[in-house]
C-alpha atoms as a PDB file:
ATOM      1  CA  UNK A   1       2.009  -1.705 -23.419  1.00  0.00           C
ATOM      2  CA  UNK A   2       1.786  -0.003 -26.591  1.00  0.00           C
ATOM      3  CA  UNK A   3       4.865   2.315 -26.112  1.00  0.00           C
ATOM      4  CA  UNK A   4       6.992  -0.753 -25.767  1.00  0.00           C
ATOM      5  CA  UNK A   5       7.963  -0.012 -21.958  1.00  0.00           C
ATOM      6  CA  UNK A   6       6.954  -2.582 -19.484  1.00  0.00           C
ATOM      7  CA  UNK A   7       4.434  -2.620 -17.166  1.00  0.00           C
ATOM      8  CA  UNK A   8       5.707  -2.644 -13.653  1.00  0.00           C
ATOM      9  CA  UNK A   9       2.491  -3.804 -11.271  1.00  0.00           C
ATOM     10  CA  UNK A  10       1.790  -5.438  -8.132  1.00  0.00           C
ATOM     11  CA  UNK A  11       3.654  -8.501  -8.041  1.00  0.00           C
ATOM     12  CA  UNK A  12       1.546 -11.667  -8.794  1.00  0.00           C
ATOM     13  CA  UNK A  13       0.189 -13.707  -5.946  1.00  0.00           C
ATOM     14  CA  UNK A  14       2.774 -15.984  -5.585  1.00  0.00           C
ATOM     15  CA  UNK A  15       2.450 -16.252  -1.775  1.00  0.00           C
ATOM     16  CA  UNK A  16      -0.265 -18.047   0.392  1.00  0.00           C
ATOM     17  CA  UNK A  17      -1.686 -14.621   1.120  1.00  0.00           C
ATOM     18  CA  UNK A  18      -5.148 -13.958   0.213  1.00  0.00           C
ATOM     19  CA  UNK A  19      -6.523 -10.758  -1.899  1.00  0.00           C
ATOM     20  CA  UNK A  20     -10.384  -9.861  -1.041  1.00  0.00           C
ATOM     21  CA  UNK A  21     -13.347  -9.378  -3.551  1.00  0.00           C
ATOM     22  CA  UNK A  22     -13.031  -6.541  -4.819  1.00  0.00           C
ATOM     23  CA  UNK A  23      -9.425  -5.331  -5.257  1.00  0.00           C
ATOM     24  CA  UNK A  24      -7.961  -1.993  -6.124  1.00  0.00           C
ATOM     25  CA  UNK A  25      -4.373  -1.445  -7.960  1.00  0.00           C
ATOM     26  CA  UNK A  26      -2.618   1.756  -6.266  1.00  0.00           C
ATOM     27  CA  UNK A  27       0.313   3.730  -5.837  1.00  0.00           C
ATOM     28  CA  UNK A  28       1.589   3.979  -2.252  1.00  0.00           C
ATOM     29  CA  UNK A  29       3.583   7.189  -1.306  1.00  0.00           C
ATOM     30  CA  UNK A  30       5.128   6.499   2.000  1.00  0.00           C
ATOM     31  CA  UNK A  31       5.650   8.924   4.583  1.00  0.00           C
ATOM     32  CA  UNK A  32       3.397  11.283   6.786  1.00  0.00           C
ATOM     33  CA  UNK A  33       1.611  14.259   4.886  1.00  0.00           C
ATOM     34  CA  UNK A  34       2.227  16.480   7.447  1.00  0.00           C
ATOM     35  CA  UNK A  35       5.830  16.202   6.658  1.00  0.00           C
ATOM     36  CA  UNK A  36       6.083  16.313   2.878  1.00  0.00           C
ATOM     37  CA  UNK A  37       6.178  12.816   2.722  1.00  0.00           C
ATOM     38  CA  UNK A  38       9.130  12.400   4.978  1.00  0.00           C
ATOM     39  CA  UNK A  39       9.349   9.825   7.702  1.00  0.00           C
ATOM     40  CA  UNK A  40       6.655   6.425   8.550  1.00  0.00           C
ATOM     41  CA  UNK A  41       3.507   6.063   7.442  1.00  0.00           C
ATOM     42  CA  UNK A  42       1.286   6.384   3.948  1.00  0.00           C
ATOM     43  CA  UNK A  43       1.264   9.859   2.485  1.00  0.00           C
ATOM     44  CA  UNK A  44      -0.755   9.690  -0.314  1.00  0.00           C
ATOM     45  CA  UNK A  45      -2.882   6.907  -1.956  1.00  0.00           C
ATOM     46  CA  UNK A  46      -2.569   7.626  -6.358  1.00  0.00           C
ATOM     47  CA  UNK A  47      -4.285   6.202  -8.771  1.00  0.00           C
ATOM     48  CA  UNK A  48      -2.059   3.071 -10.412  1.00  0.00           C
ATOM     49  CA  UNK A  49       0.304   4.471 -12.696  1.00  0.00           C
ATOM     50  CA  UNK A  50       2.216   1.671 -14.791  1.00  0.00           C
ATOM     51  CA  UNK A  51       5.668   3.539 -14.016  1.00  0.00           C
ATOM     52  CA  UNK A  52       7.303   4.631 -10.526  1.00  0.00           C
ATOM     53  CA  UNK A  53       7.210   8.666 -10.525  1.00  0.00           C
ATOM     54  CA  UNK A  54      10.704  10.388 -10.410  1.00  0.00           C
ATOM     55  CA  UNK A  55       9.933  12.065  -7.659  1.00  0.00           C
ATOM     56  CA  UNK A  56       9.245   9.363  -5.216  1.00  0.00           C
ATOM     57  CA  UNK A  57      11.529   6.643  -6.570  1.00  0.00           C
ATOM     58  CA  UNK A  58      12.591   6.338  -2.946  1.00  0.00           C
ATOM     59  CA  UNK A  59       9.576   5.961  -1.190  1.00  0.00           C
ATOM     60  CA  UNK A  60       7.360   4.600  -3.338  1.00  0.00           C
ATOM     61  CA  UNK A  61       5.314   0.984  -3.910  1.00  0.00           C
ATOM     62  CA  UNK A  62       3.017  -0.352  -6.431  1.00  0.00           C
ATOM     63  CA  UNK A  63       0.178  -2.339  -4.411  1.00  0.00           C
ATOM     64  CA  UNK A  64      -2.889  -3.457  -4.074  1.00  0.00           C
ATOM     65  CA  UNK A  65      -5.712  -2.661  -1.394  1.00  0.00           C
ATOM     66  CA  UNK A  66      -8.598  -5.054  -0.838  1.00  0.00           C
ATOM     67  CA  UNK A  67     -11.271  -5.643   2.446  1.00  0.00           C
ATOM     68  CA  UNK A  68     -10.395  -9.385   4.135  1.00  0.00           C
ATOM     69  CA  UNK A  69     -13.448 -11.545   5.869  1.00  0.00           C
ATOM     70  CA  UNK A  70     -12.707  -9.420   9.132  1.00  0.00           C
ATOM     71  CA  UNK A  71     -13.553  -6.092   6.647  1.00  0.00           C
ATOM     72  CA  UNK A  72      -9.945  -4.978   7.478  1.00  0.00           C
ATOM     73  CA  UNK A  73      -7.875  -3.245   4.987  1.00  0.00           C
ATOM     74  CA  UNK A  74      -5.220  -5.152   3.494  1.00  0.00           C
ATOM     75  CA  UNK A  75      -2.708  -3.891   1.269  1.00  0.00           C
ATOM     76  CA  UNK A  76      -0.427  -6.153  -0.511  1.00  0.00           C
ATOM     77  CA  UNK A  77       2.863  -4.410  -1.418  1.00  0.00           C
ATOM     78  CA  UNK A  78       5.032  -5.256  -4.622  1.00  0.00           C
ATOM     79  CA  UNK A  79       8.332  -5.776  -2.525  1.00  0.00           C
ATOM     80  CA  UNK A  80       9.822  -7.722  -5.631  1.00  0.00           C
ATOM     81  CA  UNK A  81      10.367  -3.868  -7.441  1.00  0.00           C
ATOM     82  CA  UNK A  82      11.025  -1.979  -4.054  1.00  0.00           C
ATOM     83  CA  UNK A  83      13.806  -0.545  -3.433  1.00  0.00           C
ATOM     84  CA  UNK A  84      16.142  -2.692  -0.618  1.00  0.00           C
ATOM     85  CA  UNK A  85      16.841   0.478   1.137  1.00  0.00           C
ATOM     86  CA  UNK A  86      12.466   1.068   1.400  1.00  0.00           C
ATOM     87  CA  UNK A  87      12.244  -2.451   2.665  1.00  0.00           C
ATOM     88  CA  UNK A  88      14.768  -1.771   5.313  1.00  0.00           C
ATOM     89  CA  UNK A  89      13.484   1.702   6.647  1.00  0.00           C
ATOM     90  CA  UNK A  90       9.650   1.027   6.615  1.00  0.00           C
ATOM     91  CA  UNK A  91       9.414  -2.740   6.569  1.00  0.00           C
ATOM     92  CA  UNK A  92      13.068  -3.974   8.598  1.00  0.00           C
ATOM     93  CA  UNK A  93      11.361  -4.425  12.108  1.00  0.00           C
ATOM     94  CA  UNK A  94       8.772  -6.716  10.603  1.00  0.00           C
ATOM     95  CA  UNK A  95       6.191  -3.616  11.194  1.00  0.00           C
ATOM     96  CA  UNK A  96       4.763  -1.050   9.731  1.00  0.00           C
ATOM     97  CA  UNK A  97       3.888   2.548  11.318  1.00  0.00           C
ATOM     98  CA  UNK A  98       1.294   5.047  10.228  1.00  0.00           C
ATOM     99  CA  UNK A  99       1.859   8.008  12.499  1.00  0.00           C
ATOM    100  CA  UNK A 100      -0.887  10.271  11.257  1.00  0.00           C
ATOM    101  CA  UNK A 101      -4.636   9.009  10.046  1.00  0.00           C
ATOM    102  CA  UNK A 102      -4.437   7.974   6.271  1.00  0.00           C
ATOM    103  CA  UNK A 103      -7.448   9.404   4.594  1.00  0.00           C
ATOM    104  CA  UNK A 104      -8.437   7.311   1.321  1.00  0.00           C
ATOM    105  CA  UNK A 105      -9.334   9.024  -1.619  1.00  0.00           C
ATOM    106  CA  UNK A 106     -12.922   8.490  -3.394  1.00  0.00           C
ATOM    107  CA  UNK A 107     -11.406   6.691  -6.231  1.00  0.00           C
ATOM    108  CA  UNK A 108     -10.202   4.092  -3.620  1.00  0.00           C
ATOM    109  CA  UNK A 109     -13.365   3.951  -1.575  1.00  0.00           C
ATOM    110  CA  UNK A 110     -15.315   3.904  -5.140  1.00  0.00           C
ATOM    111  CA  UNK A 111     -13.788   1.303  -5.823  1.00  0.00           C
ATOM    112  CA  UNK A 112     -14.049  -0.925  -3.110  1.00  0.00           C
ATOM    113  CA  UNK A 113     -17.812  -0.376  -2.083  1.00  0.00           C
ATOM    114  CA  UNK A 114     -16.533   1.023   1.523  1.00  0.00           C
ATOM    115  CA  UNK A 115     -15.513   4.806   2.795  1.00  0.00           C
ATOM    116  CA  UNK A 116     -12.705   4.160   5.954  1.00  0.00           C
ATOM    117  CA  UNK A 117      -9.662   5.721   7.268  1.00  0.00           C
ATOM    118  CA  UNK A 118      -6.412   3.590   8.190  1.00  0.00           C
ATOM    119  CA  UNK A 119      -6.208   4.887  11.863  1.00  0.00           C
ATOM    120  CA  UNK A 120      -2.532   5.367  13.611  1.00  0.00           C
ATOM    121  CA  UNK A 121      -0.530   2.020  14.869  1.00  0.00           C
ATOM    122  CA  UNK A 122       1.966  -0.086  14.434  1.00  0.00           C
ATOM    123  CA  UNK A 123       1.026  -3.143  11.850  1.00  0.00           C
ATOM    124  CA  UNK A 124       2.653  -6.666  11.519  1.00  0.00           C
ATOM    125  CA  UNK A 125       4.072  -7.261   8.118  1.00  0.00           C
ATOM    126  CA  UNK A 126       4.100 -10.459   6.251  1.00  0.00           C
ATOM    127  CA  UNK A 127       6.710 -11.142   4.176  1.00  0.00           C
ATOM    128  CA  UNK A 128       7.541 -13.128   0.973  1.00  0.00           C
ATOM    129  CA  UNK A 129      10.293 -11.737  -1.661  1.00  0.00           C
ATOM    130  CA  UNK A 130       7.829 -10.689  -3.622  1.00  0.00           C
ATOM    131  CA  UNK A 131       5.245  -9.172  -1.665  1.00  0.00           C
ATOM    132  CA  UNK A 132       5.235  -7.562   2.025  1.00  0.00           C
ATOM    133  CA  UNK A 133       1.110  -7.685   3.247  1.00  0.00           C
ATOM    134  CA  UNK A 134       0.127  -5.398   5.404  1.00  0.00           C
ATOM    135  CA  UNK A 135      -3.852  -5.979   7.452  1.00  0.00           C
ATOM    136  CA  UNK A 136      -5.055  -2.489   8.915  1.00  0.00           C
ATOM    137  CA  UNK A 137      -7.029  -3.262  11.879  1.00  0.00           C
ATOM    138  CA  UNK A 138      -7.442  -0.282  13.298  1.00  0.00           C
ATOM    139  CA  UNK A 139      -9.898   1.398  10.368  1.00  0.00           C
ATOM    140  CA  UNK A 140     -12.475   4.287  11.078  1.00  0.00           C
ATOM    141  CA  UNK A 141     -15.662   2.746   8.571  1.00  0.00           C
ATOM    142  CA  UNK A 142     -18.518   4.616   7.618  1.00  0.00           C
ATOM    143  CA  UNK A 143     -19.767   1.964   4.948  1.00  0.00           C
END
């Protein structure tokens, strides 16, 4: 980067997990909006930002969202910078929980030619040490 800090991103594929056509870099906020971003789930969906915000250091991941052949949601998280104690409170059970609907924001939907909702469940996680991947099969479509 031109201000000489480095560029923290989604870690590189070096898993046997597979990204969809097209992909999206994002920001993940965990936690439930209803609760100012406290407790399971995805709060907010940002735009990718090459530096963690201050004021999520402890619930935050950089990832990346693509659509798999099944035209479920799969976000790959960058578990190589997450925090240990983020991996153990959202990701320890091998799951991950969204309590409340997560609503995607237009940039995200732009982006990846579809409009869809990540509906309420509990979601198996696959794990490498560098990235945790998540597949939301239970998503509300309208494209």
């Amino acid at each position: 980067m031109d201000n000489g800090q480095v560029k923290k991103g989604p870690a590189k594929k070096s898993t046997p997990i597979n990204v969809g056509s097209p992909s999206l870099d994002v920001d993940i906020i965990f936690g439930r909006p209803s609760k100012n971003c406290q407790y399971h789930g995805i709060c907010k969906i940002e735009r990718y930002q090459s530096l963690v915000p201050s004021n999520y250091k402890r619930n935050f991941s950089f990832a990346q969202l693509s659509f798999d052949e099944s035209k479920d949601v799969v976000a790959q998280l960058d578990a190589a910078r997450m925090l240990q104690e983020v991996k153990e409170e959202f990701f320890g059970d091998g799951f991950f929980e969204i309590i409340e609907a997560v609503t995607i924001p237009e940039f995200v939907n732009t982006a990846l030619g579809n409009t869809f909702t990540i509906l309420p469940g509990r979601y198996p996680v696959e794990k490498s040490e560098t990235v945790f991947q998540v597949v939301f099969n239970q998503v509300s479509s309208k494209g």
